[in-house]
Protein backbone atom coordinates (compact mmCIF):
# COMPACT_ATOMS: atom_id res chain seq x y z
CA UNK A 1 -15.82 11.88 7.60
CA UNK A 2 -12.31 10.36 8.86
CA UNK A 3 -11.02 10.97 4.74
CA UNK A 4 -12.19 14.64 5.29
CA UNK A 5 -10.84 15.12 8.52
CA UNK A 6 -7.48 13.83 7.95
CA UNK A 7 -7.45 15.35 4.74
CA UNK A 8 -7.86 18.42 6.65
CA UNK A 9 -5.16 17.87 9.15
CA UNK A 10 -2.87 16.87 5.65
CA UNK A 11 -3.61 20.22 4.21
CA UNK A 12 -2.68 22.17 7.74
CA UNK A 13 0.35 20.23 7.83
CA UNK A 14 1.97 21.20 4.54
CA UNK A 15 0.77 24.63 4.92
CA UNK A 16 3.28 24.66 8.14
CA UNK A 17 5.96 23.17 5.86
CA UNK A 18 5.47 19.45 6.58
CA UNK A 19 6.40 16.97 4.45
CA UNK A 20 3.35 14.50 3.90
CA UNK A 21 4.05 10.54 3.96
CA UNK A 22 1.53 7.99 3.91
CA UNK A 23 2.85 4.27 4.73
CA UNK A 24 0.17 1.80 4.62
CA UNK A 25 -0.39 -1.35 6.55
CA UNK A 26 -3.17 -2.85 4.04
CA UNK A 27 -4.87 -5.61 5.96
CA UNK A 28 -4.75 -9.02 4.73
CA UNK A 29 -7.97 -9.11 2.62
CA UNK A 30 -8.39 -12.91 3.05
CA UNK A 31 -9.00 -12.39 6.43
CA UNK A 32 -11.56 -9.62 6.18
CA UNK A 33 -13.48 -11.36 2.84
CA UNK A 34 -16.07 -12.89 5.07
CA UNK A 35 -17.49 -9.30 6.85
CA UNK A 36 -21.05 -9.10 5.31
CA UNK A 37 -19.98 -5.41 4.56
CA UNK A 38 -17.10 -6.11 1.96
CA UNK A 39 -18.91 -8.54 -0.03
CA UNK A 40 -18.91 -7.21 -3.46
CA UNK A 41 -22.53 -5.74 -4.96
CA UNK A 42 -23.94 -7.34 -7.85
CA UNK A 43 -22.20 -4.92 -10.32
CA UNK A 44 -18.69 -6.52 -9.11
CA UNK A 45 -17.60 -3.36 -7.08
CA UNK A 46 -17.19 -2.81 -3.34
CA UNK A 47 -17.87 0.87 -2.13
CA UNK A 48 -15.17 1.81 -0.20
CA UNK A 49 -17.36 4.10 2.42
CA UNK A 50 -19.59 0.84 3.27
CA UNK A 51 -16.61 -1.43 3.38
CA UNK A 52 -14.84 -2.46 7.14
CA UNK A 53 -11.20 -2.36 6.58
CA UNK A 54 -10.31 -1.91 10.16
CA UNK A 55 -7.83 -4.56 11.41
CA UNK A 56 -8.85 -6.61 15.04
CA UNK A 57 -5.01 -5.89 15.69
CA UNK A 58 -2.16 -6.91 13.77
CA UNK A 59 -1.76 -10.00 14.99
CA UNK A 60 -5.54 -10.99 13.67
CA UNK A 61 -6.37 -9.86 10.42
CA UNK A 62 -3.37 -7.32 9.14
CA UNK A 63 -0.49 -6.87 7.53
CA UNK A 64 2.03 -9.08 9.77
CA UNK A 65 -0.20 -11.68 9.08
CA UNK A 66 1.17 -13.82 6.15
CA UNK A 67 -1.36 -16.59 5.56
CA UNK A 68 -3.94 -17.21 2.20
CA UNK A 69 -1.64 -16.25 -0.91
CA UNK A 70 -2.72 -12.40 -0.56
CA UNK A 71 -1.23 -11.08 -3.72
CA UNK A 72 -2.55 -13.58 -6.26
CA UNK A 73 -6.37 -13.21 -5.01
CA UNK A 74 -6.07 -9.32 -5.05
CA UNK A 75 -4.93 -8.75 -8.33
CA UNK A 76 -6.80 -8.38 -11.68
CA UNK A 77 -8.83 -12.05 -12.12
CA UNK A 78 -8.48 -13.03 -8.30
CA UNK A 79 -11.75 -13.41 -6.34
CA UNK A 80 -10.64 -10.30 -4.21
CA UNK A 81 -9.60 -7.86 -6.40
CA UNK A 82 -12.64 -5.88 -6.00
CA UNK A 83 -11.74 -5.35 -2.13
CA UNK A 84 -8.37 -4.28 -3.08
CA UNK A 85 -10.18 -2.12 -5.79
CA UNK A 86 -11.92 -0.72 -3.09
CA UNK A 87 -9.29 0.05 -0.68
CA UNK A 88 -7.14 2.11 -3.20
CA UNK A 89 -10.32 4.04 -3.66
CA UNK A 90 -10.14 5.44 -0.22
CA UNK A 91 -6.22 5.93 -1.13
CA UNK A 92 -7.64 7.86 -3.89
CA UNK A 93 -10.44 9.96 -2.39
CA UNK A 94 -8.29 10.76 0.43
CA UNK A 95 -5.44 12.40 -2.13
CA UNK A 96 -7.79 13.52 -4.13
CA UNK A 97 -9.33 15.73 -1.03
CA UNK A 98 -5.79 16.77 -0.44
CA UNK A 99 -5.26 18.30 -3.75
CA UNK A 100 -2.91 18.77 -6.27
CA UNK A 101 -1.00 20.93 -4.16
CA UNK A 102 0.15 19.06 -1.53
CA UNK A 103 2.47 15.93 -2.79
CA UNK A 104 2.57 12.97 -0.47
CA UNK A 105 5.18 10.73 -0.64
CA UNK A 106 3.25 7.41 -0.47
CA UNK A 107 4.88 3.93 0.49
CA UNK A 108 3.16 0.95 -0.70
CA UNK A 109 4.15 -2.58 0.58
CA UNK A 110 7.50 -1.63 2.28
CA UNK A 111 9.56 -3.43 3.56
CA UNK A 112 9.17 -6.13 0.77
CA UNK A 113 12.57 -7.63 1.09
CA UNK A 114 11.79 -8.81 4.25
CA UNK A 115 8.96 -11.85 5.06
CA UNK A 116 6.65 -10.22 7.95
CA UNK A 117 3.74 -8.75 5.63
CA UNK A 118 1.73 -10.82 3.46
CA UNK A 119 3.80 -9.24 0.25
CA UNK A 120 6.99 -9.92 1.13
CA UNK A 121 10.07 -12.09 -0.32
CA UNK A 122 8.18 -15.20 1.57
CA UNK A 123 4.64 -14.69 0.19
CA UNK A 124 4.96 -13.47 -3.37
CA UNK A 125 8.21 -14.34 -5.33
CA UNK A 126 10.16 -10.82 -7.33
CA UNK A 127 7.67 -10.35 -10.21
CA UNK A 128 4.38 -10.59 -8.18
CA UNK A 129 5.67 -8.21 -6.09
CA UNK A 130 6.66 -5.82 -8.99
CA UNK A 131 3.59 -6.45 -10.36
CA UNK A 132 1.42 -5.82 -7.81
CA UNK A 133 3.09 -2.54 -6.97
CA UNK A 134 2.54 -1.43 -10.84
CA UNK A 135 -1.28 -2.30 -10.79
CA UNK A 136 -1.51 0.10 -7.25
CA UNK A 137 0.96 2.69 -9.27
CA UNK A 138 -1.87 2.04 -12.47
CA UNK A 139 -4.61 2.01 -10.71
CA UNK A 140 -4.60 5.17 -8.31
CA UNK A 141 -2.43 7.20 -11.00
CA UNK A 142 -4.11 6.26 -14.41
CA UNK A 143 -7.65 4.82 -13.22
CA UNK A 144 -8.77 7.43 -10.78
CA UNK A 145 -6.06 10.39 -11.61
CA UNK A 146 -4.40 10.46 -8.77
CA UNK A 147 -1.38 12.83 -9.44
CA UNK A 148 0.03 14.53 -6.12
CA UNK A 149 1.29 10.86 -4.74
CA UNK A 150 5.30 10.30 -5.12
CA UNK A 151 5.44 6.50 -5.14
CA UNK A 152 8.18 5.51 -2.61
CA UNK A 153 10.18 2.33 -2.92
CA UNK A 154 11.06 1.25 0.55
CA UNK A 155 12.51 -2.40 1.21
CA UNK A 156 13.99 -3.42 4.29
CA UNK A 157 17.54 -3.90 4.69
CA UNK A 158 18.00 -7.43 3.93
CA UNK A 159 19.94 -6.60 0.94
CA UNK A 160 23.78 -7.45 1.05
CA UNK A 161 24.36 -5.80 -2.71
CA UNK A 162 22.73 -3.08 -5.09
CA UNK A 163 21.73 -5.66 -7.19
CA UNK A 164 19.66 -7.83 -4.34
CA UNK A 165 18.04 -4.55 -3.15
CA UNK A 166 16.47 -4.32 -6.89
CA UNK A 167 15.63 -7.76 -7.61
CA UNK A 168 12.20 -6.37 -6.69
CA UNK A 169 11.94 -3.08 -8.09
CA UNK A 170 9.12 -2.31 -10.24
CA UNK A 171 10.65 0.19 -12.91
CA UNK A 172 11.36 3.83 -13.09
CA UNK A 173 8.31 4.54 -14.35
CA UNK A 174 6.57 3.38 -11.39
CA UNK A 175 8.80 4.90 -8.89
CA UNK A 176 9.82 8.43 -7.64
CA UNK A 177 11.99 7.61 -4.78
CA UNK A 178 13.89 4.89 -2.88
CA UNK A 179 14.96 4.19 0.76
CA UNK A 180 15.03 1.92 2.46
CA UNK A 181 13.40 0.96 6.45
CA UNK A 182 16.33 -0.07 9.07
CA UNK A 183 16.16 0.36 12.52
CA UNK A 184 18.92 1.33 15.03
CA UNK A 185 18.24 -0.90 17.57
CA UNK A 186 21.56 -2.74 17.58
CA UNK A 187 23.24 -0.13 15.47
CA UNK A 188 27.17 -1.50 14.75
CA UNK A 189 30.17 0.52 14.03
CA UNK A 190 30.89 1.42 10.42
């Protein structure tokens, strides 16, 4: 119901000329492993409508928290890559309810530069990261044909040189735009 509904309020948006982003602050899955509702059935899978992905706050179980090498256990081989599986599902049904019409500019594991989420430059060294954003890019895109998101690369603004802010890129053919996030709270002159 929640995919449909703010599927819904997506399709209302762009139809009043909105541009459509979707940043996501995917919870650390090592944390959430133990809920007797994302243990994976016997055929390996997780269904992504009986799973609890919902985060005690981020200070508990979410992004901004770093611990249990994330990254390794989520991809292909690691003991919790059928919850991550299961979580880009709802990615997918949710674009997929969207359409084909409306692009969304989606934003996977921002901020990477930085070491605050459980993917960033402290957790998972350059090519883990690229590789984990090219198995989401895979995965939604060529697994379950998801073809109105524009993949977004978005570090932080740790970089002091165009070639440190793509030490972590994962490859034009994985990406549709960049940015980067930086905040104006102590904004400086020039």
């Amino acid at each position: 119901e929640r995919i449909t509904a703010c599927a819904k309020m997506t399709k209302e948006a762009a139809q009043e000329g909105a541009i459509i982003t979707l940043s996501a602050h995917i919870p650390n899955f090592t944390l959430i492993a133990d809920r007797s509702e994302n243990q994976k059935g016997t055929d390996g899978t997780l269904d992504w409508k009986k799973a609890n992905f919902y985060s005690l706050g981020n200070n508990k179980d979410g992004s901004w928290v770093t611990e249990g090498d994330v990254v390794s256990k989520i991809m292909p081989g690691g003991e919790l890559n059928y919850m991550f599986n299961a979580y880009l599902d709802m990615i997918a049904a949710y674009a997929k309810e969207v359409g084909n019409d409306v692009p969304i500019m989606f934003r996977p594991f921002h901020e990477n530069t930085g070491s605050w989420f459980w993917w960033g430059a402290a957790f998972c060294d350059a090519e883990e990261y690229k590789n984990l954003y090219r198995y989401t890019v895979e995965y939604l895109r060529d697994y379950k044909g998801v073809h109105n998101l524009l993949y977004v690369y978005g570090p932080g603004t740790e970089s002091e040189s165009v070639a440190e802010y793509g030490v972590r890129y994962p490859g034009d053919a994985y990406v549709d735009m960049v940015g980067f996030d930086m905040y104006h709270s102590n904004p400086k002159e020039g």
